[in-house]
N, C-alpha and C. Protein backbone atom coordinates (compact mmCIF):
# COMPACT_ATOMS: atom_id res chain seq x y z
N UNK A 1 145.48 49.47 5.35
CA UNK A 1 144.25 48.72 5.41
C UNK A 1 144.02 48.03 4.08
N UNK A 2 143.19 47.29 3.84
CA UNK A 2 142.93 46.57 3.06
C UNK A 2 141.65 46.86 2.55
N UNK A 3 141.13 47.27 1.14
CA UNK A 3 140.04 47.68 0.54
C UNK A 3 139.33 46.41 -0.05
N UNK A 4 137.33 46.57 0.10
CA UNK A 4 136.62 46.00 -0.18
C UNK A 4 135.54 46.88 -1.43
N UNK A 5 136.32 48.11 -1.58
CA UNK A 5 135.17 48.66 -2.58
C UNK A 5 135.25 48.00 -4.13
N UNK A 6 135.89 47.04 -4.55
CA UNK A 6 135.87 46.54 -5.43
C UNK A 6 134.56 45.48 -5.64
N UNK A 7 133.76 45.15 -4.72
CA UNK A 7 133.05 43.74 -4.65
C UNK A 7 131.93 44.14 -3.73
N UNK A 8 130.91 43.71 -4.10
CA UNK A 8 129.10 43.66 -4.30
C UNK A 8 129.27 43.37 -2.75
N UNK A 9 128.64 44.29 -1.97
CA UNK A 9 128.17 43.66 -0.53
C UNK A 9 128.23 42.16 -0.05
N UNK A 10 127.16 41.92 -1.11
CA UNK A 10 127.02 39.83 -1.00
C UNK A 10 128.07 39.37 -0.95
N UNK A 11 128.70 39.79 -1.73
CA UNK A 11 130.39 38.61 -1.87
C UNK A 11 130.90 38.98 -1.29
N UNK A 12 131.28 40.08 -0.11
CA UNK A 12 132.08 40.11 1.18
C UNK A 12 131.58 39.12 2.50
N UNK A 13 130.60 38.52 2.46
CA UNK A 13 130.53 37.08 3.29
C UNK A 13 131.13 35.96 2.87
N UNK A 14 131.95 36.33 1.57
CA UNK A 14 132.84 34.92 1.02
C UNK A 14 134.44 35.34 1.32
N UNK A 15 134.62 35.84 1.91
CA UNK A 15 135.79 36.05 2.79
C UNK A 15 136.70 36.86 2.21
N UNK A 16 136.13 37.70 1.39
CA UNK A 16 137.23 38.48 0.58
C UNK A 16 138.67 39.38 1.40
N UNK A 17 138.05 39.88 2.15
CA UNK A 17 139.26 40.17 3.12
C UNK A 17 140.57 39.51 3.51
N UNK A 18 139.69 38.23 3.80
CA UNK A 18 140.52 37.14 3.81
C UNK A 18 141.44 36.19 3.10
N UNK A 19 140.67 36.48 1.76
CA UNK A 19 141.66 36.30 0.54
C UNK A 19 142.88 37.41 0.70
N UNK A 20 142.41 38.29 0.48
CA UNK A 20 143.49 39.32 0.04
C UNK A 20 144.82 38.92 1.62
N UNK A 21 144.02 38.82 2.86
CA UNK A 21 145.36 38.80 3.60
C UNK A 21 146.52 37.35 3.11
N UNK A 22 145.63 36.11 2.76
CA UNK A 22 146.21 34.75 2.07
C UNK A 22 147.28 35.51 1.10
N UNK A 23 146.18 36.01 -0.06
CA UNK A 23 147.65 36.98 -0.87
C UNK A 23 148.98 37.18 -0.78
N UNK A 24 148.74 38.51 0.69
CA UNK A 24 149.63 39.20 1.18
C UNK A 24 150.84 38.44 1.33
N UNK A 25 150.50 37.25 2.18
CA UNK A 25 150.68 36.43 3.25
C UNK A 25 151.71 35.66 1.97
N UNK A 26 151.39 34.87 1.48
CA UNK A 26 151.81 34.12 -0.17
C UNK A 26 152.91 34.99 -1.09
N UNK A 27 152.87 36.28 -0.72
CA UNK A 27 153.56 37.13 -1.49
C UNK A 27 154.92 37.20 -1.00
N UNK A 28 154.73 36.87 0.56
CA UNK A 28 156.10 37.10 1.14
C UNK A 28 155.70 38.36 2.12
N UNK A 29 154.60 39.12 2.07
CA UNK A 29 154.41 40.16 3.23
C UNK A 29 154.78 39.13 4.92
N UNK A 30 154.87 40.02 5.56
CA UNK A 30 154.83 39.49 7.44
C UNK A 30 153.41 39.21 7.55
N UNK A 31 153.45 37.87 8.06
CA UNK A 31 152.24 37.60 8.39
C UNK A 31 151.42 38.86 9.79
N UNK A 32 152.53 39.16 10.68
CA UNK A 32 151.46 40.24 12.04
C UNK A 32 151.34 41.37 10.77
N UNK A 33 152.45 42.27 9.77
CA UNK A 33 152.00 43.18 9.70
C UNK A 33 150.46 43.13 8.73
N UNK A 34 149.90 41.87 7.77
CA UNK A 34 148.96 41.97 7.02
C UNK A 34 148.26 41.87 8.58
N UNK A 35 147.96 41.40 9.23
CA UNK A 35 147.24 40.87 10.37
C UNK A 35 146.68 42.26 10.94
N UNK A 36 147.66 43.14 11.27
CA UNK A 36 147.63 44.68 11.34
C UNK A 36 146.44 45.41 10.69
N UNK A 37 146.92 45.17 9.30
CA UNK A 37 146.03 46.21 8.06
C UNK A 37 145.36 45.63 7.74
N UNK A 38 144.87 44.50 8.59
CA UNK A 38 143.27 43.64 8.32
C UNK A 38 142.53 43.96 9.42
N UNK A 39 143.28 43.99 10.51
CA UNK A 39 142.72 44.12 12.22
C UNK A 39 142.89 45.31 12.73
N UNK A 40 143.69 45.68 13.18
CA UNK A 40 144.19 46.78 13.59
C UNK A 40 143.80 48.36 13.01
N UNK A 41 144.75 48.55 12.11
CA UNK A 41 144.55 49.54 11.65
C UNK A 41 143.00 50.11 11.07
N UNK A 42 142.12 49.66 10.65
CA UNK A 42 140.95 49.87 10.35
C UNK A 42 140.23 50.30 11.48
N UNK A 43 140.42 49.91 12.49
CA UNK A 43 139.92 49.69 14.43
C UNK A 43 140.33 51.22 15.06
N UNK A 44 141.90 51.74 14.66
CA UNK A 44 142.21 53.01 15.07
C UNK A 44 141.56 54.03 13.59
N UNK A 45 141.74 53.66 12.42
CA UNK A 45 141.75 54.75 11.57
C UNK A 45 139.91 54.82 11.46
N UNK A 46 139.35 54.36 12.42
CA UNK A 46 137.39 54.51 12.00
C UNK A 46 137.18 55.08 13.49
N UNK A 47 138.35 55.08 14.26
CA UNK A 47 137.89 55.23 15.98
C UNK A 47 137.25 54.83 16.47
N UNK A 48 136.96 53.24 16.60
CA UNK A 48 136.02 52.42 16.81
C UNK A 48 136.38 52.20 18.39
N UNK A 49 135.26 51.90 18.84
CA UNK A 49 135.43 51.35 20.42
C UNK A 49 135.53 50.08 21.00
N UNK A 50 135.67 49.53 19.90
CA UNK A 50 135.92 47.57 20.22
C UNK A 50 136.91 47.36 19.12
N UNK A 51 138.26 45.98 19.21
CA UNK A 51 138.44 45.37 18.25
C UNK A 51 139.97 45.60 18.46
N UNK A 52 140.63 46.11 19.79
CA UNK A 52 141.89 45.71 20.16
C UNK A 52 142.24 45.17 21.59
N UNK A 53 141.27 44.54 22.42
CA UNK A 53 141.11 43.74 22.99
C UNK A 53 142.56 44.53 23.82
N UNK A 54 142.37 45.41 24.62
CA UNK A 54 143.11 46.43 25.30
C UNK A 54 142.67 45.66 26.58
N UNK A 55 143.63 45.96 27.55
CA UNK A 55 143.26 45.87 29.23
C UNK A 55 142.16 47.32 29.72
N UNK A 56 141.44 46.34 30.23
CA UNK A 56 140.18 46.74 30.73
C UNK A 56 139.28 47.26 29.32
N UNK A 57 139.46 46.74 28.24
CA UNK A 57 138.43 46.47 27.44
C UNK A 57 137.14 45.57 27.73
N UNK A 58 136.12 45.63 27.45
CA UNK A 58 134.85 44.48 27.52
C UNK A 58 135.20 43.72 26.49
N UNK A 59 135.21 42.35 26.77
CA UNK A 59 135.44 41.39 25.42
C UNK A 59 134.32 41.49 24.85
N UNK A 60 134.70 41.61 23.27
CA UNK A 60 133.83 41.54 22.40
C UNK A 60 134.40 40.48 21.03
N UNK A 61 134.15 39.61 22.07
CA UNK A 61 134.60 37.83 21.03
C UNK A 61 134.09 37.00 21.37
N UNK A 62 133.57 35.80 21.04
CA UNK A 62 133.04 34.64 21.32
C UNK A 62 134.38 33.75 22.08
């Protein structure tokens, strides 16, 4: 996963996450696996009930 405890609440609406996957991404990482430890993995490792868009999931996306 990818950590945000470095940075003030406020400034995680400036896409910090999203930087760091650009990073990744720029570094030469796989673009699915950062995609993963931005999306994914956070979704199983919190046991969340939305956010892998599974069959017979309820969409929860615009």
């Amino acid at each position: 996963m990818f950590c945000s405890d470095d940075k003030h609440p406020d400034d995680l609406i400036l896409g910090h996450i999203d930087a760091l996957c650009a990073r990744a991404v720029a570094k030469g990482s796989d673009v699915f696996k950062v995609l993963q430890a931005a999306c994914i993995n956070p979704v199983k490792h919190y046991k969340m009930d939305v956010g892998l868009l599974q069959q017979n999931d309820p969409a929860d996306l615009l």
